[in-house]
C-alpha atoms as a PDB file:
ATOM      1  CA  UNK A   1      61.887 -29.178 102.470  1.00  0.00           C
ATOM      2  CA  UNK A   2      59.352 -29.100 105.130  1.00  0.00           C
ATOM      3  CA  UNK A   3      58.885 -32.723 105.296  1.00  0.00           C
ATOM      4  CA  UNK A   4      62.180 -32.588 106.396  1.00  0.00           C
ATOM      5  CA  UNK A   5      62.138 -30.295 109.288  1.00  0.00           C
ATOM      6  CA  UNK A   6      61.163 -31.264 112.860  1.00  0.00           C
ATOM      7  CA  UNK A   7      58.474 -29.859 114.684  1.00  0.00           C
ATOM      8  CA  UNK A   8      60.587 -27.522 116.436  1.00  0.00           C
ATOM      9  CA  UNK A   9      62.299 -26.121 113.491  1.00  0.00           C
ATOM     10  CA  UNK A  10      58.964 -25.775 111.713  1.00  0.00           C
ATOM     11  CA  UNK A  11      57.657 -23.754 114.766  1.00  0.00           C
ATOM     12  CA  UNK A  12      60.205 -21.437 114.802  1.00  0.00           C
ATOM     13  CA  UNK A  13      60.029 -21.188 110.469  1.00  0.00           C
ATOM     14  CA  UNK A  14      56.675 -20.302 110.617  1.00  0.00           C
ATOM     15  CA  UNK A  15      57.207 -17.549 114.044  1.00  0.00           C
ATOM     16  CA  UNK A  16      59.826 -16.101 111.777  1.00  0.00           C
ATOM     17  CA  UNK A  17      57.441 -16.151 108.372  1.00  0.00           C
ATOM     18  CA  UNK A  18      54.589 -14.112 110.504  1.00  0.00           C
ATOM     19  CA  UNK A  19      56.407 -11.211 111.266  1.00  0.00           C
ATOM     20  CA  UNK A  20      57.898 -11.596 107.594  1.00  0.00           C
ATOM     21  CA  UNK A  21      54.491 -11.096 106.922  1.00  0.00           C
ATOM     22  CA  UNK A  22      53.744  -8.485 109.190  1.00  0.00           C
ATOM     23  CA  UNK A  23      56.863  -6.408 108.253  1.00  0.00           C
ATOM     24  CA  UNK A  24      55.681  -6.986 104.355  1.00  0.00           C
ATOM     25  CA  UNK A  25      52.183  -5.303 105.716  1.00  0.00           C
ATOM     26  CA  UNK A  26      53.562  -2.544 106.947  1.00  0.00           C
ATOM     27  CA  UNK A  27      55.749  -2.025 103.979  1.00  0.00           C
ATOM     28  CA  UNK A  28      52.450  -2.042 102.421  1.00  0.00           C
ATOM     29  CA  UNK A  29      51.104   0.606 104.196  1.00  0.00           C
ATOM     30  CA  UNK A  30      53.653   2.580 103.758  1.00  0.00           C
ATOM     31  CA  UNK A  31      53.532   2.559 100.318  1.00  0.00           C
ATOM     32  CA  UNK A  32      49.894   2.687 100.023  1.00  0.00           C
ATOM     33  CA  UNK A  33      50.232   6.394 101.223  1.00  0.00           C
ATOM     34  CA  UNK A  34      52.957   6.826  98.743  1.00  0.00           C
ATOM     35  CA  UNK A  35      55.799   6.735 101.490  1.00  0.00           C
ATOM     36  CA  UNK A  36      59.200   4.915 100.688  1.00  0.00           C
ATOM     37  CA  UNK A  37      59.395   1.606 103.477  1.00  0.00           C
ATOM     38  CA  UNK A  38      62.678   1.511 101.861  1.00  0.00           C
ATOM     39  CA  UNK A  39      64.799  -1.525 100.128  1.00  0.00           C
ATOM     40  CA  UNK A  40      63.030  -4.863 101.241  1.00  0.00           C
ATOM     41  CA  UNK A  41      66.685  -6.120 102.725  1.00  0.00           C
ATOM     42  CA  UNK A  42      66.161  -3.767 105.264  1.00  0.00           C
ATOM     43  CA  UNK A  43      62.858  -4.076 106.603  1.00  0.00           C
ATOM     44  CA  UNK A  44      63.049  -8.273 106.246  1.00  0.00           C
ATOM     45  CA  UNK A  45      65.963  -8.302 108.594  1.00  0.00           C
ATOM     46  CA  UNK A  46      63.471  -9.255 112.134  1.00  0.00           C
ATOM     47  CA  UNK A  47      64.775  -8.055 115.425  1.00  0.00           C
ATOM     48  CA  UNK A  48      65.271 -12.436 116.951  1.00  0.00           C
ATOM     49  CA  UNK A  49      66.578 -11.486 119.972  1.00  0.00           C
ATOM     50  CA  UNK A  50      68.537  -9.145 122.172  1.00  0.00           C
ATOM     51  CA  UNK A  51      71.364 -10.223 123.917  1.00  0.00           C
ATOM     52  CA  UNK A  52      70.948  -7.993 127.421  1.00  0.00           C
ATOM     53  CA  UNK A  53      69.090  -9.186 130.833  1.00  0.00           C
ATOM     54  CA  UNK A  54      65.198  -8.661 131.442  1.00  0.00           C
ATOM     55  CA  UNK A  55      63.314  -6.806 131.844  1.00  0.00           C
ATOM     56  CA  UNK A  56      65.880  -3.982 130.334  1.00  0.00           C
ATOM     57  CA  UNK A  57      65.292  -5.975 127.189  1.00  0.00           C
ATOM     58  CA  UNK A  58      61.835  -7.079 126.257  1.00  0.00           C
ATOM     59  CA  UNK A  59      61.142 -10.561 124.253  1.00  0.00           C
ATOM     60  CA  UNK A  60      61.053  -9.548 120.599  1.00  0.00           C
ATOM     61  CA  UNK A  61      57.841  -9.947 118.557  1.00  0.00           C
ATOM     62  CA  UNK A  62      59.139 -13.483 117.287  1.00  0.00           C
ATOM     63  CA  UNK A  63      60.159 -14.391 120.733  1.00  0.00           C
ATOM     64  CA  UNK A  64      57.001 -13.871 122.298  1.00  0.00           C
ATOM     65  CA  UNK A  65      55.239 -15.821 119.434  1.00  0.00           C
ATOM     66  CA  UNK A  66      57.635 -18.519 120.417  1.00  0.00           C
ATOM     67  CA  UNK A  67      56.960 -18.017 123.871  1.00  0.00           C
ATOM     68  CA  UNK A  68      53.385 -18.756 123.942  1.00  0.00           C
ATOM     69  CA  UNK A  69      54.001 -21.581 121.901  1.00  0.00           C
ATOM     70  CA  UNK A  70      56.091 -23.294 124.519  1.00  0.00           C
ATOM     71  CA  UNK A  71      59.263 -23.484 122.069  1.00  0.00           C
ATOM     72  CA  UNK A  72      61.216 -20.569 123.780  1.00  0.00           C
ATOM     73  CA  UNK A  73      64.454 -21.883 125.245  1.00  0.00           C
ATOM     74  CA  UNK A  74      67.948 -21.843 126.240  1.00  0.00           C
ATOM     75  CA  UNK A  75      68.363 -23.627 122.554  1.00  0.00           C
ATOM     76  CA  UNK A  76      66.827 -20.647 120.545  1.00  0.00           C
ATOM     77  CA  UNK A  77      70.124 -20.513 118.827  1.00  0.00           C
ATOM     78  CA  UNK A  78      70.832 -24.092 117.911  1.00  0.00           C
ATOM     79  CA  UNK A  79      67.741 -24.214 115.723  1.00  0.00           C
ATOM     80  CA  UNK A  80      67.936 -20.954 114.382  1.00  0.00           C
ATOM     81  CA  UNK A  81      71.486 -21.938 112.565  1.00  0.00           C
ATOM     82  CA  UNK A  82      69.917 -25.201 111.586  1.00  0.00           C
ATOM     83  CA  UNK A  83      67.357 -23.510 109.322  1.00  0.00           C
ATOM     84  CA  UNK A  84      70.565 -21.181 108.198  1.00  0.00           C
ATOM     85  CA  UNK A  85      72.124 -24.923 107.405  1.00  0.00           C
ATOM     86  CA  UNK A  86      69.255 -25.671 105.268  1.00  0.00           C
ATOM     87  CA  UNK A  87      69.021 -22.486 103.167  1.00  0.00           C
ATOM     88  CA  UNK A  88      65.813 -21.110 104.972  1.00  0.00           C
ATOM     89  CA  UNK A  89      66.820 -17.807 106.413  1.00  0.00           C
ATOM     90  CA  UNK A  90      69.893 -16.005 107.069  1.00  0.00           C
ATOM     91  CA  UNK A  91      71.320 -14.765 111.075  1.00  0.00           C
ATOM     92  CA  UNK A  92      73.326 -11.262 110.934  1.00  0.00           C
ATOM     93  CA  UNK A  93      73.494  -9.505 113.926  1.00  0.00           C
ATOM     94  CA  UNK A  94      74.085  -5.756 114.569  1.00  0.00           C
ATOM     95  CA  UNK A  95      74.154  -3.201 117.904  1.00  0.00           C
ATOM     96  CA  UNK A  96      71.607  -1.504 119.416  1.00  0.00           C
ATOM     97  CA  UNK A  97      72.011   0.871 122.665  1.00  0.00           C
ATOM     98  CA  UNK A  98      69.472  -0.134 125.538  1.00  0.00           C
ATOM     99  CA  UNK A  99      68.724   2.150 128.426  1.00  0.00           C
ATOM    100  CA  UNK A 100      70.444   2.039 131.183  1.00  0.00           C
ATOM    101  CA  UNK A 101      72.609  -0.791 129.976  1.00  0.00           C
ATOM    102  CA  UNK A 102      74.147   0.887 126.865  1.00  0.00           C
ATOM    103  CA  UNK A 103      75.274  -1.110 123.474  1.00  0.00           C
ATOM    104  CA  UNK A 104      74.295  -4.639 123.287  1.00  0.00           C
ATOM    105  CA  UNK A 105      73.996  -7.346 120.553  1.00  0.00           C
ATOM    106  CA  UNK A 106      70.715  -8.085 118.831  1.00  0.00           C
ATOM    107  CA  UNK A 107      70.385 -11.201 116.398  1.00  0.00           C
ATOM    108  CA  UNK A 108      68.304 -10.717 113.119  1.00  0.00           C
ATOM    109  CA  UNK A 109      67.191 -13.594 110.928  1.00  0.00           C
ATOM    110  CA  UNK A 110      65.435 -12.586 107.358  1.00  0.00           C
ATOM    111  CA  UNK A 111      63.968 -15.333 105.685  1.00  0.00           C
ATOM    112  CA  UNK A 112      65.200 -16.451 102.291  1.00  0.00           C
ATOM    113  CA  UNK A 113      62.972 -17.172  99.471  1.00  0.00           C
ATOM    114  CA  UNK A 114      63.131 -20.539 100.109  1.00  0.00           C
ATOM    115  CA  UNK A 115      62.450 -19.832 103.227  1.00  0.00           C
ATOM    116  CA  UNK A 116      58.910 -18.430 102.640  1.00  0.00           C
ATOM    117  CA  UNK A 117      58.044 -21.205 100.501  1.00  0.00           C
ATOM    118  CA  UNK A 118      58.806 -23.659 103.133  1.00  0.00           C
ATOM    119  CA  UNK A 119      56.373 -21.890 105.132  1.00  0.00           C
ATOM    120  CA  UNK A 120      53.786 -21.401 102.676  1.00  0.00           C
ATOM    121  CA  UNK A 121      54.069 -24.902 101.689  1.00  0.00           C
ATOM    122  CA  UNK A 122      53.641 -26.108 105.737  1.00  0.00           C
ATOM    123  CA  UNK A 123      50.632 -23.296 106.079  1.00  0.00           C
ATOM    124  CA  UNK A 124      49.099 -24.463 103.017  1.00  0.00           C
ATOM    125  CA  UNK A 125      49.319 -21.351 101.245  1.00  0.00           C
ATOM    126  CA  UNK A 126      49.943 -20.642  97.615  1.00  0.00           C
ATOM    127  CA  UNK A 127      53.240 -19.074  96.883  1.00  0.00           C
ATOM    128  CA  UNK A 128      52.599 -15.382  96.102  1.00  0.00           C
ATOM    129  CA  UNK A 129      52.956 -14.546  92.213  1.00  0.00           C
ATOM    130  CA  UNK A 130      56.608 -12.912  91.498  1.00  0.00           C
ATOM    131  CA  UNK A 131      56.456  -9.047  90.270  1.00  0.00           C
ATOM    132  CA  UNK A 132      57.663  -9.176  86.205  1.00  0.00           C
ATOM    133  CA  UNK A 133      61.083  -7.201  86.120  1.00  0.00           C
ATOM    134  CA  UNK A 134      59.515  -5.163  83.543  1.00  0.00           C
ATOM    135  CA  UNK A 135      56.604  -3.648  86.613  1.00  0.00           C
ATOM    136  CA  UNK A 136      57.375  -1.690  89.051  1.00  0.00           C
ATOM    137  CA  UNK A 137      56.991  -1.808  92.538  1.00  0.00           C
ATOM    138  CA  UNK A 138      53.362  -1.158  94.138  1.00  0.00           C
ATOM    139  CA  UNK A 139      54.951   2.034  95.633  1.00  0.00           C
ATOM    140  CA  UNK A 140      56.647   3.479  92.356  1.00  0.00           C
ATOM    141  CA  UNK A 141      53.224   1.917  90.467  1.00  0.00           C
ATOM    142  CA  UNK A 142      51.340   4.689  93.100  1.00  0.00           C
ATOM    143  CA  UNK A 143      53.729   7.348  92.144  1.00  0.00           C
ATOM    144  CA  UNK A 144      53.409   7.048  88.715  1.00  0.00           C
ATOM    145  CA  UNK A 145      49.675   6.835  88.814  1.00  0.00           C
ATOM    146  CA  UNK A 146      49.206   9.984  90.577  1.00  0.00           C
ATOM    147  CA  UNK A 147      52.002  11.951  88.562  1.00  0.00           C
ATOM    148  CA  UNK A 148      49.420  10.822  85.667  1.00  0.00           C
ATOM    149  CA  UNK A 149      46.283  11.688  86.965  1.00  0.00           C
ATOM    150  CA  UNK A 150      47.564  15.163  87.921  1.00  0.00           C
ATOM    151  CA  UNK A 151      47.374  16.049  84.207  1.00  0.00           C
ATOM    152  CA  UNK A 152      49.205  18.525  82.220  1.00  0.00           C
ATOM    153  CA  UNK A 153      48.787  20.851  85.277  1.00  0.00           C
ATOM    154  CA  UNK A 154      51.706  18.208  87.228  1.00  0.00           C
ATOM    155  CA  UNK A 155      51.938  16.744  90.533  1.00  0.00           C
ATOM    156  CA  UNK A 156      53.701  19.241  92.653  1.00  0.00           C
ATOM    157  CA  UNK A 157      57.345  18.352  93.619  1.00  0.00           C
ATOM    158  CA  UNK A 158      57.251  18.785  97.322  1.00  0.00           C
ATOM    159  CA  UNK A 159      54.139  15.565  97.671  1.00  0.00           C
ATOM    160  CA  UNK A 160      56.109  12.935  95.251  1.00  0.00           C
ATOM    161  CA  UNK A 161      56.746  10.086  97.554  1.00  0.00           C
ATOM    162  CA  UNK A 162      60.114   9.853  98.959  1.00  0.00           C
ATOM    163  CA  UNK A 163      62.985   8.835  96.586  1.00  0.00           C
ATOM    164  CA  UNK A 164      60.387   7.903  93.740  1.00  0.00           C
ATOM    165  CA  UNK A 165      61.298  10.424  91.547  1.00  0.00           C
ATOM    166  CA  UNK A 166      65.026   9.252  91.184  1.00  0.00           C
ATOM    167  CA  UNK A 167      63.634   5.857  89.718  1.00  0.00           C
ATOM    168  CA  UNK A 168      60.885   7.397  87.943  1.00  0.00           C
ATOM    169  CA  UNK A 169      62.165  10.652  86.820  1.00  0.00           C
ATOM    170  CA  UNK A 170      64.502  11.702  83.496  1.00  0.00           C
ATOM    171  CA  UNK A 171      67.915  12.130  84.071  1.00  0.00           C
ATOM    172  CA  UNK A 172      68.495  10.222  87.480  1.00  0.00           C
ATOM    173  CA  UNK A 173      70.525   7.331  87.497  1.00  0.00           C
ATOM    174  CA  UNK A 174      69.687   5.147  90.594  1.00  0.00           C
ATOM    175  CA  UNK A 175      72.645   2.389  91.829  1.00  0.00           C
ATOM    176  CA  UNK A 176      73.795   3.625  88.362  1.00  0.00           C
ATOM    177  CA  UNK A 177      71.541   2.290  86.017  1.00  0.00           C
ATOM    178  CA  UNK A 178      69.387   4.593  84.078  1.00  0.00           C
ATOM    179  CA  UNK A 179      65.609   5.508  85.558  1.00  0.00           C
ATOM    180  CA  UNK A 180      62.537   4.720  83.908  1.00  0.00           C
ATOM    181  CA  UNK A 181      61.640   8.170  82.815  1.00  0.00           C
ATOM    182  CA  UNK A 182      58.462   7.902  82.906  1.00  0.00           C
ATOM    183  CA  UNK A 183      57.628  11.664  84.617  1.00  0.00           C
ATOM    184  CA  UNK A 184      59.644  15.032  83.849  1.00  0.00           C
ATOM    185  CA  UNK A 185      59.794  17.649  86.176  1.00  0.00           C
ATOM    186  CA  UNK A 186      59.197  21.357  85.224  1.00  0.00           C
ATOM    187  CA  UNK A 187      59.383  24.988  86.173  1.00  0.00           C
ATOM    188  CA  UNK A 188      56.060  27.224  87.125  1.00  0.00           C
ATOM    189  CA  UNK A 189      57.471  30.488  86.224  1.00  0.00           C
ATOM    190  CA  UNK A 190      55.955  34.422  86.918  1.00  0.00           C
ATOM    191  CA  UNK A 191      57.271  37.301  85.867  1.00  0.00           C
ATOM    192  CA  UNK A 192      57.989  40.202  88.684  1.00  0.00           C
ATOM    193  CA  UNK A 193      59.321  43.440  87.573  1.00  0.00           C
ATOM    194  CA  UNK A 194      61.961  43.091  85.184  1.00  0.00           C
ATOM    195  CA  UNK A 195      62.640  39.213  85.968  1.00  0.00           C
ATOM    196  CA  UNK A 196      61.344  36.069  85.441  1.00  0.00           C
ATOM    197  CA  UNK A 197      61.429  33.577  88.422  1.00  0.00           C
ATOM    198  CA  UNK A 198      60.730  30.149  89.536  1.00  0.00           C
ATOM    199  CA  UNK A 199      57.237  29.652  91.866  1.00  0.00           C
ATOM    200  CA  UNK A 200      57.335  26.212  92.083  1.00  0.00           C
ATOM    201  CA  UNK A 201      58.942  22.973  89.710  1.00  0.00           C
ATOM    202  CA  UNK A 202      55.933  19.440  89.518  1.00  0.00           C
ATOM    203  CA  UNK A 203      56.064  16.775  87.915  1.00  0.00           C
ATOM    204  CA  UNK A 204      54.376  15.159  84.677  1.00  0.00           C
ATOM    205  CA  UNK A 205      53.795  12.237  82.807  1.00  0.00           C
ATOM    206  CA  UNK A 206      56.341  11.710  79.795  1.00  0.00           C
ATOM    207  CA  UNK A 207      55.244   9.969  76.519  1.00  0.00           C
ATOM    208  CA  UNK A 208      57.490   6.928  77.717  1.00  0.00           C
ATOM    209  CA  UNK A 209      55.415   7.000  80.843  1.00  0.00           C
ATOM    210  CA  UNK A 210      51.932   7.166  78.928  1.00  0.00           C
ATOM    211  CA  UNK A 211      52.945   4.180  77.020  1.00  0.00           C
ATOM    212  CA  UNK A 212      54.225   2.130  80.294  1.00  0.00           C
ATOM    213  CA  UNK A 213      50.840   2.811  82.152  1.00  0.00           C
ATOM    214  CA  UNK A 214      48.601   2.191  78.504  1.00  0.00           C
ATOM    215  CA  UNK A 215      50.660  -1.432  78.181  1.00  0.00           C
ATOM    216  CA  UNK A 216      50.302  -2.469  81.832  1.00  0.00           C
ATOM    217  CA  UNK A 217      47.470  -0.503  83.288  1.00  0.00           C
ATOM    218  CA  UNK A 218      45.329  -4.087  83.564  1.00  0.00           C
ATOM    219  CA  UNK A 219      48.180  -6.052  85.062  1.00  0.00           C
ATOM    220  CA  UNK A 220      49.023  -3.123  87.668  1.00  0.00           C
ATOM    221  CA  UNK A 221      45.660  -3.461  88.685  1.00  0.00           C
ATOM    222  CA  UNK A 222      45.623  -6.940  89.483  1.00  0.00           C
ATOM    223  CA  UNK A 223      48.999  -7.289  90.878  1.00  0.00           C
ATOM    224  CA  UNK A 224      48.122  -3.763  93.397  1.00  0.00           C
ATOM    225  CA  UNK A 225      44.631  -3.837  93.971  1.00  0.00           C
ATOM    226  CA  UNK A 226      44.310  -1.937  96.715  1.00  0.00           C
ATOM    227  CA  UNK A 227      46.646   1.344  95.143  1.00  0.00           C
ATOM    228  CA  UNK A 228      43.678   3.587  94.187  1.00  0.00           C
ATOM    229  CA  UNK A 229      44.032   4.488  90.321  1.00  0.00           C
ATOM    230  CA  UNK A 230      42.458   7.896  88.955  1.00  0.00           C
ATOM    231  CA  UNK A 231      44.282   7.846  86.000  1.00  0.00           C
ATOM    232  CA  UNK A 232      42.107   9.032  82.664  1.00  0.00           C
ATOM    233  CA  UNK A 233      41.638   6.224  79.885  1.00  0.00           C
ATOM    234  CA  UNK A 234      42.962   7.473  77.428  1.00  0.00           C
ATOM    235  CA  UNK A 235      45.473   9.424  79.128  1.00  0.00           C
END
């Protein structure tokens, strides 16, 4: 596929792949600190352009990349929807508001998976290895590690990284299909006068969890090396 692409197009593949890249860091990041980046087919979509006058509109991030590459033109669009053509990335747009000019149009493109291979192939870079659907995710992988290193004690409810629990936890039943449960959440209870009553509710490891984590501990750790793991062998 990238033999077939003129310089152009491969100019504007690869400014599109870099902030793929760079959006994919940041996602990252975010889950590196056990935050939720959210779903991946919202942070891919890149910000292309915005369709309002300078300078109350600034050059996106791909535009300027383009820019300084001498590739930035008046047909921005024509080669953008011949990548589309070819299966490479996909053009949605949506409508942001922009001081002192109010709602305008802004173009996103979000590179296929084709797409990044194209401009892996053209970079020279390997094609990064696919996550088994039996893993989870480097940010669920965190969750779960820390839930587990907490100990029978648990991981208090309040620091479990954003919606991680309702993929994680017993009972939940994310875009309707059963979680993993592979963590339980529980009561901390103290009796005060007469009653009994709830201090706090954490989270544990489940026996289904323990056996995820002793099956797959090695592979997590090559697929996420950089999530710190302080989980006791055996747990």
């Amino acid at each position: 596929m990238w033999d077939g692409l003129n310089s152009r197009q491969r100019s504007y593949l690869l400014a599109c792949f870099r902030e793929d890249q760079e959006a994919e860091r940041r996602a990252r990041a975010a889950w590196s600190t056990y935050q939720d980046a959210g779903p991946a087919s919202a942070w891919r979509k890149l910000p292309f352009s915005v369709k309002a006058e300078l300078p109350f509109a600034e050059y996106t991030t791909i535009q300027r990349r383009l820019r300084d590459d001498g590739r930035l033109d008046a047909g921005a669009g024509a080669t953008l929807h011949a990548l589309a053509r070819r299966g490479l990335l996909k053009i949605t747009e949506d409508r942001i508001d922009v001081p002192e000019v109010g709602l305008v149009t802004r173009v996103l493109v979000e590179l296929t998976r084709a797409g990044r291979a194209c401009a892996r192939t053209g970079l020279g870079i390997a094609s990064a290895p696919r996550r088994p659907k039996h893993l989870l995710s480097e940010w669920l992988w965190g969750n779960l590690a820390r839930v587990a290193a907490a100990g029978p004690d648990g991981l208090p409810e309040d620091v479990m990284g954003g919606k991680a629990k309702y993929y994680l936890g017993t009972g939940y039943r994310p875009n309707g299909k059963p979680s993993r449960g592979y963590i339980d959440c529980f009561a901390i209870r103290t009796e005060k006068g007469r009653g009994t009553f709830v201090l706090e509710y954490r989270w544990r490891i489940t026996e289904a969890g323990r056996r995820h984590i002793k099956a797959y501990r090695a592979a997590y750790q090559t697929l996420y090396p950089n999530v710190e793991v302080d989980v006791p062998d055996p747990l």
